[in-house]
C-alpha atoms as a PDB file:
ATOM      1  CA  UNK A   1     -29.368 -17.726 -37.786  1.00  0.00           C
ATOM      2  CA  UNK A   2     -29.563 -16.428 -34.229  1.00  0.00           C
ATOM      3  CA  UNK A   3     -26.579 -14.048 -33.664  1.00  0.00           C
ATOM      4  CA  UNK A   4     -24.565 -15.819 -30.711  1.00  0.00           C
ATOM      5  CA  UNK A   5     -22.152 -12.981 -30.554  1.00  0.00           C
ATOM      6  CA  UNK A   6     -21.536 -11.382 -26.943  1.00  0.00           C
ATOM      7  CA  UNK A   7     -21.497  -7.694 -25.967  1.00  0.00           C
ATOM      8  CA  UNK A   8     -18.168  -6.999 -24.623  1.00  0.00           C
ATOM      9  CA  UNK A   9     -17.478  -5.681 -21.437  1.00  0.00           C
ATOM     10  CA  UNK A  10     -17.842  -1.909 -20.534  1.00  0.00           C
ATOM     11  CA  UNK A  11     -14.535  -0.285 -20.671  1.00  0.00           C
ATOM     12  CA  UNK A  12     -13.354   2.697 -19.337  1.00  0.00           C
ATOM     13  CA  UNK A  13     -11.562   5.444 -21.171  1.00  0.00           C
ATOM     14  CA  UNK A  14      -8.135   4.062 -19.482  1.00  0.00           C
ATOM     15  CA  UNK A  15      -9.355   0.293 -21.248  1.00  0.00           C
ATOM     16  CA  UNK A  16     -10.485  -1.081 -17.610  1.00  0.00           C
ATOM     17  CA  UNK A  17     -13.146  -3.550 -17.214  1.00  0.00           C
ATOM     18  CA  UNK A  18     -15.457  -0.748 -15.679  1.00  0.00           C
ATOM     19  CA  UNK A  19     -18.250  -2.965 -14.028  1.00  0.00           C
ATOM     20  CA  UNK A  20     -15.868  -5.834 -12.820  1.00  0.00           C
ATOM     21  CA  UNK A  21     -13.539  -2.986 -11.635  1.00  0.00           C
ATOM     22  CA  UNK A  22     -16.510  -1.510  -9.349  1.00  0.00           C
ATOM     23  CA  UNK A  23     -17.979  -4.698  -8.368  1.00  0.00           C
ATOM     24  CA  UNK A  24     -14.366  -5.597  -6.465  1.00  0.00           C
ATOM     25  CA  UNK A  25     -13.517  -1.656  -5.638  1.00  0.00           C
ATOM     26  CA  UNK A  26     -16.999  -2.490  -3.779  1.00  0.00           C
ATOM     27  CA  UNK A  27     -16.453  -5.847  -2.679  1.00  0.00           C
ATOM     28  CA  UNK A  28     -12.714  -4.631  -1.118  1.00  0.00           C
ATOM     29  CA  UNK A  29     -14.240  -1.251   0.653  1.00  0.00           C
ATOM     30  CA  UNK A  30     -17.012  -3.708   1.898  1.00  0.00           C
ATOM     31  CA  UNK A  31     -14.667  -6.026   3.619  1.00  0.00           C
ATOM     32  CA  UNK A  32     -12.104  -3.087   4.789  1.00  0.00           C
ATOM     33  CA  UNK A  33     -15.579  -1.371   6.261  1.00  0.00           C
ATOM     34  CA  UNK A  34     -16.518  -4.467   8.137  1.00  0.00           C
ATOM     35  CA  UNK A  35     -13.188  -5.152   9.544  1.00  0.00           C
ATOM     36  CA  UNK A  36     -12.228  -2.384  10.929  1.00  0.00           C
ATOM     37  CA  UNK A  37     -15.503  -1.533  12.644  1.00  0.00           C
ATOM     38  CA  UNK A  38     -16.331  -5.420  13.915  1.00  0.00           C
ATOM     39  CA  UNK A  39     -12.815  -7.199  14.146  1.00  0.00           C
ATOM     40  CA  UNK A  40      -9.634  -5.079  13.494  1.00  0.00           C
ATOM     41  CA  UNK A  41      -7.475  -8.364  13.439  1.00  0.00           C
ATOM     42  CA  UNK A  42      -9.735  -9.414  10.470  1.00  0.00           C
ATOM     43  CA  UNK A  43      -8.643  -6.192   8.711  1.00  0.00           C
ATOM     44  CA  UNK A  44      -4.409  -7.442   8.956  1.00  0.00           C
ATOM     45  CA  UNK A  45      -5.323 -10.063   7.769  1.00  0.00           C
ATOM     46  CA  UNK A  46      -6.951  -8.883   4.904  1.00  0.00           C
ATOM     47  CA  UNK A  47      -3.719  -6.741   4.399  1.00  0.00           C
ATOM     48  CA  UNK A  48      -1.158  -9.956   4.806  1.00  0.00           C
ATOM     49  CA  UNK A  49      -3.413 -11.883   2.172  1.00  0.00           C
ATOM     50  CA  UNK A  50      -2.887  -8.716  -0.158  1.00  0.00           C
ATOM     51  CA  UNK A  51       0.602  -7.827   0.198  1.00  0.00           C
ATOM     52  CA  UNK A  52       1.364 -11.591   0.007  1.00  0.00           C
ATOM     53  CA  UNK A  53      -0.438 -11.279  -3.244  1.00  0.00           C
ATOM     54  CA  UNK A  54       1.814  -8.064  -3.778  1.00  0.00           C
ATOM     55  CA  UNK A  55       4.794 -10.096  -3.087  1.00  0.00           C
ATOM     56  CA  UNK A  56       4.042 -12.369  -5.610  1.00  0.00           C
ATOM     57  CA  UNK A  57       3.624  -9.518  -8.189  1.00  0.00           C
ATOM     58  CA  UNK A  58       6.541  -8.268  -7.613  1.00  0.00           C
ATOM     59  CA  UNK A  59       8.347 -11.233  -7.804  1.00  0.00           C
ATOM     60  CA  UNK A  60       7.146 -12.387 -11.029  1.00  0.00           C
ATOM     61  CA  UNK A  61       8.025  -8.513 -12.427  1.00  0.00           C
ATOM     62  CA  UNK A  62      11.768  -8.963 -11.168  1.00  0.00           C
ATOM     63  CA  UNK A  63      11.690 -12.219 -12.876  1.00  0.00           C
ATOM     64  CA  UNK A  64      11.819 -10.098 -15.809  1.00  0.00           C
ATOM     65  CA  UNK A  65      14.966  -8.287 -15.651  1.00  0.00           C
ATOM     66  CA  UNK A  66      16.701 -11.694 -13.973  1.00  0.00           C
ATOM     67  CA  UNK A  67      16.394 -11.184 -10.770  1.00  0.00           C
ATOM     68  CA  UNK A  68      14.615 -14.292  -9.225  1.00  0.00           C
ATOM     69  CA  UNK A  69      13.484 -14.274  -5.332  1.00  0.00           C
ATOM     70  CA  UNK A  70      12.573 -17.098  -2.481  1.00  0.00           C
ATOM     71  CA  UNK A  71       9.151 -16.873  -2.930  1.00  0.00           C
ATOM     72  CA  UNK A  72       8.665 -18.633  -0.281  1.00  0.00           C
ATOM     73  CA  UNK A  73      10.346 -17.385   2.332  1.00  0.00           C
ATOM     74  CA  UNK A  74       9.266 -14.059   1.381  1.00  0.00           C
ATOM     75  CA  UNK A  75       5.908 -14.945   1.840  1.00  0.00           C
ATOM     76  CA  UNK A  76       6.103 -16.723   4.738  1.00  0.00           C
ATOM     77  CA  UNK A  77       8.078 -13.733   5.994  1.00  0.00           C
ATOM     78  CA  UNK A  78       5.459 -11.306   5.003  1.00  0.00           C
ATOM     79  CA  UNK A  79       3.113 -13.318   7.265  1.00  0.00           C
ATOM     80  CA  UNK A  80       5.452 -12.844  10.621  1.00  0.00           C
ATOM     81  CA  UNK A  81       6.408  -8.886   9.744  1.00  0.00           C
ATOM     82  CA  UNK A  82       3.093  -7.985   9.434  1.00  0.00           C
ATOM     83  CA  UNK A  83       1.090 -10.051  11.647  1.00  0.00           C
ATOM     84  CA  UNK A  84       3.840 -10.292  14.534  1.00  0.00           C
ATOM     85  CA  UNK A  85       4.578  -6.674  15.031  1.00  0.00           C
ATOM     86  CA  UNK A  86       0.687  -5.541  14.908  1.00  0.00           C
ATOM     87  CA  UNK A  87       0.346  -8.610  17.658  1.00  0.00           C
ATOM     88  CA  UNK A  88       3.204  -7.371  19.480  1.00  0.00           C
ATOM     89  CA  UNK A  89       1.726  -3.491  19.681  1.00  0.00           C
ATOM     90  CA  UNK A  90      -1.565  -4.835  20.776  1.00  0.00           C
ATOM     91  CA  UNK A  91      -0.580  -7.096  23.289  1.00  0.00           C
ATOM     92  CA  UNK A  92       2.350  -4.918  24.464  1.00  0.00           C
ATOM     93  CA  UNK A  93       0.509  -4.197  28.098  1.00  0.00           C
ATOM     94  CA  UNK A  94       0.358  -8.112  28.545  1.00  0.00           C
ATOM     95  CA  UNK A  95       3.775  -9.236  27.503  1.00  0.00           C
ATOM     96  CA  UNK A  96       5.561  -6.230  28.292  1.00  0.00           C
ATOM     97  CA  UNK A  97       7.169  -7.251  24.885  1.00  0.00           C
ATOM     98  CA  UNK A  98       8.276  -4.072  22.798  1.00  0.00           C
ATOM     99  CA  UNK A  99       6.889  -4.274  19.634  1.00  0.00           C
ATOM    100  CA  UNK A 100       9.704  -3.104  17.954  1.00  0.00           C
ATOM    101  CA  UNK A 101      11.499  -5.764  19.387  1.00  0.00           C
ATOM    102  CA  UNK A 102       9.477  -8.334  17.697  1.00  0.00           C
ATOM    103  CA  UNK A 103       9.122  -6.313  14.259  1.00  0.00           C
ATOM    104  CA  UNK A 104      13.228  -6.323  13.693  1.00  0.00           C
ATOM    105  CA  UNK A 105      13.260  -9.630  14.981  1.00  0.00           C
ATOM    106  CA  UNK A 106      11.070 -10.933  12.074  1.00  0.00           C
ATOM    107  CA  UNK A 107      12.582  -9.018   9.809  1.00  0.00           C
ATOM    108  CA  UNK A 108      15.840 -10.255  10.380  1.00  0.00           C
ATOM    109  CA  UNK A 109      14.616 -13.457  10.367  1.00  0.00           C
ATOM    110  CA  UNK A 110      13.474 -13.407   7.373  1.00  0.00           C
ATOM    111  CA  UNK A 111      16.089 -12.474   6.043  1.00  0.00           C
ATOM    112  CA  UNK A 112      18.236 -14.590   7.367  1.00  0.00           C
ATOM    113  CA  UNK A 113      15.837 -17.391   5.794  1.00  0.00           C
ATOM    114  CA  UNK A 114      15.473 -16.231   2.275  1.00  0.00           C
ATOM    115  CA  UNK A 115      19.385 -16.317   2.390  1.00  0.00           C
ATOM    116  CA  UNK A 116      19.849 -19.835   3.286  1.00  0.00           C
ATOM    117  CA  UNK A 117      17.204 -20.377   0.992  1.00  0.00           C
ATOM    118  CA  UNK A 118      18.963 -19.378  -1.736  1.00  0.00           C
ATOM    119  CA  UNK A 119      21.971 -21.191  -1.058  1.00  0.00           C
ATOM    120  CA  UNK A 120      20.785 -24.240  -2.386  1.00  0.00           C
ATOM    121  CA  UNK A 121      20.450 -23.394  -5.918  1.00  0.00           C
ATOM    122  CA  UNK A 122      24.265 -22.594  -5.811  1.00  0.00           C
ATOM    123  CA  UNK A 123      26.630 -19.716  -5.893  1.00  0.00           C
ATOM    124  CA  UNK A 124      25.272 -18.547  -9.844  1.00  0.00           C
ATOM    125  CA  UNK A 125      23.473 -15.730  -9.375  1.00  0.00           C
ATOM    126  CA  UNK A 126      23.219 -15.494  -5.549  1.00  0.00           C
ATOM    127  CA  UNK A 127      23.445 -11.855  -5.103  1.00  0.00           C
ATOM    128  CA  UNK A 128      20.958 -10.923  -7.795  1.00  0.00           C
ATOM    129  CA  UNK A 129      18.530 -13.575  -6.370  1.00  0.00           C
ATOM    130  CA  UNK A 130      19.207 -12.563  -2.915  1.00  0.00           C
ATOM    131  CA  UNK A 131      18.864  -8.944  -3.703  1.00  0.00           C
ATOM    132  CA  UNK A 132      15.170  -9.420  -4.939  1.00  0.00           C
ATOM    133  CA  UNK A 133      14.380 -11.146  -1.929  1.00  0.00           C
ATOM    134  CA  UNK A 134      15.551  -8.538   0.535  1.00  0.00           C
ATOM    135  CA  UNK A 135      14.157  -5.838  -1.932  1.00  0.00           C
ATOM    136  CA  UNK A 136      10.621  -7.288  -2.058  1.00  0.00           C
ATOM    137  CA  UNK A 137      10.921  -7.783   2.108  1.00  0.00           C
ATOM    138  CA  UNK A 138      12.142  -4.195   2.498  1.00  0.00           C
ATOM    139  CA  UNK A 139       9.316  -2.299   0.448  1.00  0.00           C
ATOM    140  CA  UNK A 140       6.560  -4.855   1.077  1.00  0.00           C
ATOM    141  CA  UNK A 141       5.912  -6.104   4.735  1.00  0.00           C
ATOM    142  CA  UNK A 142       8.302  -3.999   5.682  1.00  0.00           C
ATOM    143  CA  UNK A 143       6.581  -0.409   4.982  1.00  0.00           C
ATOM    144  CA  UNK A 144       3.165  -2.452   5.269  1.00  0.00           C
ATOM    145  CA  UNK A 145       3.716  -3.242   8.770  1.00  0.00           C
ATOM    146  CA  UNK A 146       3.469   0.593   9.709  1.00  0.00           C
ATOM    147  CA  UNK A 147      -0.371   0.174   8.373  1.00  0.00           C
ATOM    148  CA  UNK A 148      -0.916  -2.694  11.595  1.00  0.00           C
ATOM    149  CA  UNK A 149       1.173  -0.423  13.904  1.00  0.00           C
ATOM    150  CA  UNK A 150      -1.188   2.217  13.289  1.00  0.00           C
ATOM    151  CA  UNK A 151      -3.760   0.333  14.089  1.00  0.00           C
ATOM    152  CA  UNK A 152      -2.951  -0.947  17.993  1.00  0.00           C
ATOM    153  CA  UNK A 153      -2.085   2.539  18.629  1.00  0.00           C
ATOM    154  CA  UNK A 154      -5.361   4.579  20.724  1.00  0.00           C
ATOM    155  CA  UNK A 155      -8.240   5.054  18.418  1.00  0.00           C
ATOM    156  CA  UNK A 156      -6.354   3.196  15.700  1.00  0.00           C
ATOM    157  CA  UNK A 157      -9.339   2.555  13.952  1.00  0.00           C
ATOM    158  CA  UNK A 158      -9.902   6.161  13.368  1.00  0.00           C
ATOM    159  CA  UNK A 159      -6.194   6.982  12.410  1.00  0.00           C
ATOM    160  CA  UNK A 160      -6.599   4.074   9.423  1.00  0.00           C
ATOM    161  CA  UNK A 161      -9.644   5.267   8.817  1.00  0.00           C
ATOM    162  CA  UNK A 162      -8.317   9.021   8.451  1.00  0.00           C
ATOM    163  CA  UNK A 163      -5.070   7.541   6.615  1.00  0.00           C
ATOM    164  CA  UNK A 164      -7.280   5.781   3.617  1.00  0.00           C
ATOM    165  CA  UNK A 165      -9.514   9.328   3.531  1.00  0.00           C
ATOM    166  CA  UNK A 166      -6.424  11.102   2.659  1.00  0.00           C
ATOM    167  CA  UNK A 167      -4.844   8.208  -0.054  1.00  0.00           C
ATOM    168  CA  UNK A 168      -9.057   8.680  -1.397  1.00  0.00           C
ATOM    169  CA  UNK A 169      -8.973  12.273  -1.328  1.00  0.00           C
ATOM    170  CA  UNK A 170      -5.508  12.383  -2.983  1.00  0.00           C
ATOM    171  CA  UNK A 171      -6.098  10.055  -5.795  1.00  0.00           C
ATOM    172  CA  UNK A 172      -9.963  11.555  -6.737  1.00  0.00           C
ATOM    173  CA  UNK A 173      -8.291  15.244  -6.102  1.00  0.00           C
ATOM    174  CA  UNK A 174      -5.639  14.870  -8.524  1.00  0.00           C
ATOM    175  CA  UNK A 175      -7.534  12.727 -11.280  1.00  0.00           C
ATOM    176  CA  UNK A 176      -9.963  15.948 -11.397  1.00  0.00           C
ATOM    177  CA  UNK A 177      -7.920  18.986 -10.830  1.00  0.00           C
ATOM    178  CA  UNK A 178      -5.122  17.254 -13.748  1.00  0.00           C
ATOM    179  CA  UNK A 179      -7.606  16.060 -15.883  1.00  0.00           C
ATOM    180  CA  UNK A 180      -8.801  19.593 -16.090  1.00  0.00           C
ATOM    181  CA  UNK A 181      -6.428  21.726 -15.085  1.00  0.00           C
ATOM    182  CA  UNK A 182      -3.129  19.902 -15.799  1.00  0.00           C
ATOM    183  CA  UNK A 183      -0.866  21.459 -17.626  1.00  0.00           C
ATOM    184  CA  UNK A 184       2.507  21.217 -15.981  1.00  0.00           C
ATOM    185  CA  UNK A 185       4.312  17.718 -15.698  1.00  0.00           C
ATOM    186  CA  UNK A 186       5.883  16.841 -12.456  1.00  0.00           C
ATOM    187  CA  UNK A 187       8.310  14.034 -13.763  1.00  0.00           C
ATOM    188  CA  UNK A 188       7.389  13.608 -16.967  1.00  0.00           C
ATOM    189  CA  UNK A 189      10.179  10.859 -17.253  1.00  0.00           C
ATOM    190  CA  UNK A 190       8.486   8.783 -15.015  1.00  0.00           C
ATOM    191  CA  UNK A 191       4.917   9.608 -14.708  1.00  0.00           C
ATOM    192  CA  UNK A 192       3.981  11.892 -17.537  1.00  0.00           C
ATOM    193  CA  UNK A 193       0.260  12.323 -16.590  1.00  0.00           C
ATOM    194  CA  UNK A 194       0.971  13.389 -13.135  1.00  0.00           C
ATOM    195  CA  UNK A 195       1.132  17.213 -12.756  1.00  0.00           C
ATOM    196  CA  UNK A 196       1.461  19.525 -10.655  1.00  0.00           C
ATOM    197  CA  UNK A 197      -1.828  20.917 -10.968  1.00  0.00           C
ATOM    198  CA  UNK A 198      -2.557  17.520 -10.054  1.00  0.00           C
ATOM    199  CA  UNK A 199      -1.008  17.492  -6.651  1.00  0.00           C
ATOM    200  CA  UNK A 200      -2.391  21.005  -5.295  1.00  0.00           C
ATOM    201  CA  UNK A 201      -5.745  19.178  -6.524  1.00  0.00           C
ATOM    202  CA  UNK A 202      -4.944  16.375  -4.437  1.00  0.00           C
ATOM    203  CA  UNK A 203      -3.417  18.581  -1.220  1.00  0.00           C
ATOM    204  CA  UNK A 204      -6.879  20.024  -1.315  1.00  0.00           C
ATOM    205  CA  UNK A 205      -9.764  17.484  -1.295  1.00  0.00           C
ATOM    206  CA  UNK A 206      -7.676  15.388   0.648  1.00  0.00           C
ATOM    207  CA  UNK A 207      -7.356  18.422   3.140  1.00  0.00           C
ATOM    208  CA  UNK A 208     -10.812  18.639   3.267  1.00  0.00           C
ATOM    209  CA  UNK A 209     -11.670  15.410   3.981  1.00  0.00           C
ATOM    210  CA  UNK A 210      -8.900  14.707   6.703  1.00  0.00           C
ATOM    211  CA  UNK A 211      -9.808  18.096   8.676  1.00  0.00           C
ATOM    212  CA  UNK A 212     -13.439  16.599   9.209  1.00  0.00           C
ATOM    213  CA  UNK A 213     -12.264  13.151  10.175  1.00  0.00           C
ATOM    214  CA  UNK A 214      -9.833  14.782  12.452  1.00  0.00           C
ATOM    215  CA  UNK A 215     -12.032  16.883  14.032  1.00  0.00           C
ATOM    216  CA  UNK A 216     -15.514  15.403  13.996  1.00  0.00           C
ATOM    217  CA  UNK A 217     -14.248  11.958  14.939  1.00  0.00           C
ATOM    218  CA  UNK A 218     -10.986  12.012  16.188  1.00  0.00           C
ATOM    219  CA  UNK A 219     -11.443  15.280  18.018  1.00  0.00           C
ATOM    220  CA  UNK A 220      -8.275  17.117  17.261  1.00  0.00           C
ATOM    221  CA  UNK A 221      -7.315  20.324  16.134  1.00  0.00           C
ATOM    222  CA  UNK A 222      -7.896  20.865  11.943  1.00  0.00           C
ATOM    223  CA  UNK A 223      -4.253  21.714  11.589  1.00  0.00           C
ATOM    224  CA  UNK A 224      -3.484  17.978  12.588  1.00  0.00           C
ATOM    225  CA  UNK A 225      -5.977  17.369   9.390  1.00  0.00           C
ATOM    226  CA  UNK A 226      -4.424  19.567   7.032  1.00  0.00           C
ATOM    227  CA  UNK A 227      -0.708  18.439   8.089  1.00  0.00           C
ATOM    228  CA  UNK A 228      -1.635  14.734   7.947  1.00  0.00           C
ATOM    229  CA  UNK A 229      -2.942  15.504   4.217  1.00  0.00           C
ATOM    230  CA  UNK A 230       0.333  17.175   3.359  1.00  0.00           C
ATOM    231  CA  UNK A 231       1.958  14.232   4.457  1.00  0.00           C
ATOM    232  CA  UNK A 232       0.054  11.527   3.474  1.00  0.00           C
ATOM    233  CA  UNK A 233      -0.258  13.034  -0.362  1.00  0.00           C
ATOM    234  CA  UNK A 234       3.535  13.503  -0.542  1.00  0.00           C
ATOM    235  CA  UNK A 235       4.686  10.306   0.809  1.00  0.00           C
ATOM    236  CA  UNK A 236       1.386   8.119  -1.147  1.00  0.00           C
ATOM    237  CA  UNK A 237       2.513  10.077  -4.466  1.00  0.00           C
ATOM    238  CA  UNK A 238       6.165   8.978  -4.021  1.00  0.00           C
ATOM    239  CA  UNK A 239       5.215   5.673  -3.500  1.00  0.00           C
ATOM    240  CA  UNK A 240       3.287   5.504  -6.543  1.00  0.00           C
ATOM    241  CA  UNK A 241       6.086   6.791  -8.622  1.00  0.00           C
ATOM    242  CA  UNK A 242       8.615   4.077  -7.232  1.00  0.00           C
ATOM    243  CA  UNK A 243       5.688   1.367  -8.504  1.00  0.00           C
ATOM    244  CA  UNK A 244       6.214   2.961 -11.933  1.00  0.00           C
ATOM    245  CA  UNK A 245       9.524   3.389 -10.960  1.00  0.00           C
ATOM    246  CA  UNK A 246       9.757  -0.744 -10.618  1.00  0.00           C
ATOM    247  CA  UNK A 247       7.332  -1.143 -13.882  1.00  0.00           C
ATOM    248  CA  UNK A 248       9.106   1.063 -16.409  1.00  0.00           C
ATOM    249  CA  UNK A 249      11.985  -0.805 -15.608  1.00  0.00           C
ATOM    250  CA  UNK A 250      10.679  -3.770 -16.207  1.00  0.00           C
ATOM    251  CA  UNK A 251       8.394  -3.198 -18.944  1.00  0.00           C
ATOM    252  CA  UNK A 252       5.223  -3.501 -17.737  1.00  0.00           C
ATOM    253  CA  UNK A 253       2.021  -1.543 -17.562  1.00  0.00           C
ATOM    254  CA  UNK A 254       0.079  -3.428 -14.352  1.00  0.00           C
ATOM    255  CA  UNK A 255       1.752  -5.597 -11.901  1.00  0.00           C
ATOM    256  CA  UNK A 256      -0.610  -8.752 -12.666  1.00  0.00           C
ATOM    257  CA  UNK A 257      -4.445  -9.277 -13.277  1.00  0.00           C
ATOM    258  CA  UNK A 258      -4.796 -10.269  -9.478  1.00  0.00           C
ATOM    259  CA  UNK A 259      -8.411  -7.707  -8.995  1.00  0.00           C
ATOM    260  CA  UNK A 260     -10.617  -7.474 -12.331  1.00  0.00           C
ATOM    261  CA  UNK A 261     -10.954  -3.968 -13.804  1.00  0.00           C
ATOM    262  CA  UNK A 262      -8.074  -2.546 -11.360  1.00  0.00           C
ATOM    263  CA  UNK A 263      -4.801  -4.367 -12.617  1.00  0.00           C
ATOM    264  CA  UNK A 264      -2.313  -5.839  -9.913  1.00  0.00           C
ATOM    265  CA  UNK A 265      -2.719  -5.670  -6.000  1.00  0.00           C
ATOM    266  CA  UNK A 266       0.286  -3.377  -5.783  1.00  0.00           C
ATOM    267  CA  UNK A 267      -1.624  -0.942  -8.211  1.00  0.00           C
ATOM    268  CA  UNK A 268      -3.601  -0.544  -5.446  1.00  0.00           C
ATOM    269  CA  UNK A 269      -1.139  -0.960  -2.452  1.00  0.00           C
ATOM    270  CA  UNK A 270       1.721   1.479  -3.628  1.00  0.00           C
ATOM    271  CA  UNK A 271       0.245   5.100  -1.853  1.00  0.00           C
ATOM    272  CA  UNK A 272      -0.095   3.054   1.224  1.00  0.00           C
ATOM    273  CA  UNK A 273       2.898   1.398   1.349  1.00  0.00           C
ATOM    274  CA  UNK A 274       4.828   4.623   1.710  1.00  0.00           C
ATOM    275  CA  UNK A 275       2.038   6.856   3.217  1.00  0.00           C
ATOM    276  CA  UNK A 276       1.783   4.321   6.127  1.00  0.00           C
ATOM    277  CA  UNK A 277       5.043   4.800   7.542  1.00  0.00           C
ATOM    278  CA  UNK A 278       5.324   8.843   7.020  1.00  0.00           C
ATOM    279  CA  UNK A 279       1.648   8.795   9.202  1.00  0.00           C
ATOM    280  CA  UNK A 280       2.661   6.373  11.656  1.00  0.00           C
ATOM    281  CA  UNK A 281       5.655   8.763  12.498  1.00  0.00           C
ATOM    282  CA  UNK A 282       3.336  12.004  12.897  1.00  0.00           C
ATOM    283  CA  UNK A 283       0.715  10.538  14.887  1.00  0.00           C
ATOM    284  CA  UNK A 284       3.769   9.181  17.277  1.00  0.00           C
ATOM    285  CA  UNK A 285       5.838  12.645  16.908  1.00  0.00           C
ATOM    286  CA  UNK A 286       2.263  14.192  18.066  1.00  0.00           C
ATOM    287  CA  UNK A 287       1.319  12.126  20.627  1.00  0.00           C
ATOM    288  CA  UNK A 288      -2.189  12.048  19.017  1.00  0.00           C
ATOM    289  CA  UNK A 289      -4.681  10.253  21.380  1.00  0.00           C
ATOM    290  CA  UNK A 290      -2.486   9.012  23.045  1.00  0.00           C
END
C-alpha cells in the first residue's frame, strides 16, 4: 500500500511555517519595492489595505475581553485618515489646503461616525463599545498616517525607505546580539525575551545601515543616521511592547493568521506604527531636504 502520508511543512524553531513565511516576507518587500520606486500612491494604498486588515485584528482581539467596536466605521475611517491626509500633503501647493487641516478633520469625523454608529445597538455597553472604536482609530490610522506624511514630504521616498532600514536593522540587530548575547531582561513582565543586550544590538546594525542611507542617498550628515536609528529603535520597540501589551491582555499569542508563516498584520505593523510618528517629527524638527 502506497504511503499517502504528506511531509509537513518546514517549521521554524519559533513553530512558523518557514517557506510560506518567506514566500509572503518576499511577496510584501516585492510590492513595497515596486511602489515606492514606480507609484508612491500605490504604496498607501498598500498600507490602508493592511492596517484595515490591522483594524480588523484588533477588533476581533478586543472582542475578547468585551469590548466590541464599529467595524465599519472604523474601517471606512481608516480609509479617509490615511489616504486623505497623505492626499492633502501632496497636493498642498494646489489646494493651498493644510494637510493637517484635513488629517483632524477625518479623524474627527470618524469619530463622530463610529459614535452614532453605536447608538443604535442601545445604551448597554456604549462606552466599552465606543471606547474600542476610538482606541483602534487612535493607534491604527491614526499613528499610520505619519507613514503617508512622510512620504509627500521632499525625497519622501528616501525618508520611508531609510525609516523601514532602521525597523530591519532593529529587528535582525536585536534577534542576533539577544540570541547570543542576551542575558539581561528589559521587561521581563511583558516581553521576557527582549533584553537589553538586545537593544544595543539593535541601536547598532540599525545605525549602520541608516548612516549609509543617509549619507549615500539622502546626502546628509551621518549624525542625522545615527540619531534617526536611536529614534526609530526606541519608539519601533515601544510599539512592539504595547502589541504584547494588547495580546497579553487578551490572551493571545498572534493577532490573526492574516500572512502565512508571520502571524497577524499587526505582528508586522506594530514598530511602524509608533516609529512613524517619532521620524516624521525629526525629519520636520530638522528641516531635512527640505
Amino acid at each position: 500500500m502506497a504511503d499517502t502520508e504528506q511531509p509537513a511543512p518546514s517549521k521554524s524553531r519559533a513553530g512558523r511555517d518557514l517557506p510560506a513565511a518567506i514566500a509572503v516576507g518576499l511577496t510584501l518587500f516585492g510590492v513595497v519595492v515596486a511602489t515606492l520606486v514606480w507609484w508612491p500612491p500605490g504604496f498607501i494604498v498598500l498600507l490602508v489595505v493592511l492596517t484595515s486588515l490591522g483594524a480588523v485584528e484588533v477588533h476581533h482581539a478586543l472582542q475578547r475581553v468585551g469590548m466590541t467596536s464599529v467595524l465599519l466605521p472604523v474601517v471606512l475611517g481608516n480609509m479617509i485618515i490615511i489616504g486623505g491626509s497623505y492626499a492633502a500633503a501632496v497636493l498642498q501647493p494646489v489646494t493651498q489646503i493644510p494637510w493637517h487641516v484635513v488629517l483632524l478633520g477625518t479623524i474627527g469625523g470618524s469619530v463622530l461616525l463610529a459614535l452614532m454608529w453605536r447608538m443604535f445597538k442601545g445604551a448597554e455597553g456604549f462606552a466599552r463599545d465606543s471606547a474600542a472604536s476610538l482606541f483602534i482609530i487612535g493607534y491604527i490610522p491614526l499613528l499610520a498616517s505619519f507613514v503617508g506624511l512622510i512620504l509627500a514630504q521632499p525625497h519622501g521616498v528616501a525618508k520611508v525607505v531609510a525609516v523601514f532600514l532602521c525597523i530591519t536593522g532593529s529587528d535582525t540587530g536585536g534577534y542576533a546580539a539577544g540570541a547570543s548575547l542576551g542575558k539581561h531582561p528589559m521587561v521581563p513582565t511583558i516581553s521576557p525575551k527582549k533584553t537589553w543586550e538586545g537593544l544595543a544590538g539593535s541601536i547598532v546594525l540599525a545605525s549602520v545601515v541608516s548612516v549609509l542611507q543617509v549619507v549615500f542617498v539622502m546626502h546628509e550628515p551621518w549624525w542625522l543616521g545615527v540619531l534617526l536609528a536611536v529614534v526609530v529603535v526606541i519608539f519601533g520597540t515601544a510599539g512592539d511592547l504595547i502589541e504584547s501589551m494588547i495580546k497579553r491582555d487578551v490572551g493571545i499569542k498572534d493577532m490573526s493568521s492574516f500572512l502565512p508563516g508571520h502571524g497577524g498584520v499587526m505582528d508586522r505593523l506594530d514598530s511602524t506604527l509608533v516609529a512613524a510618528p517619532a521620524a516624521w517629527l525629526l525629519f520636520t524638527l530638522l528641516g531635512v531636504a527640505q
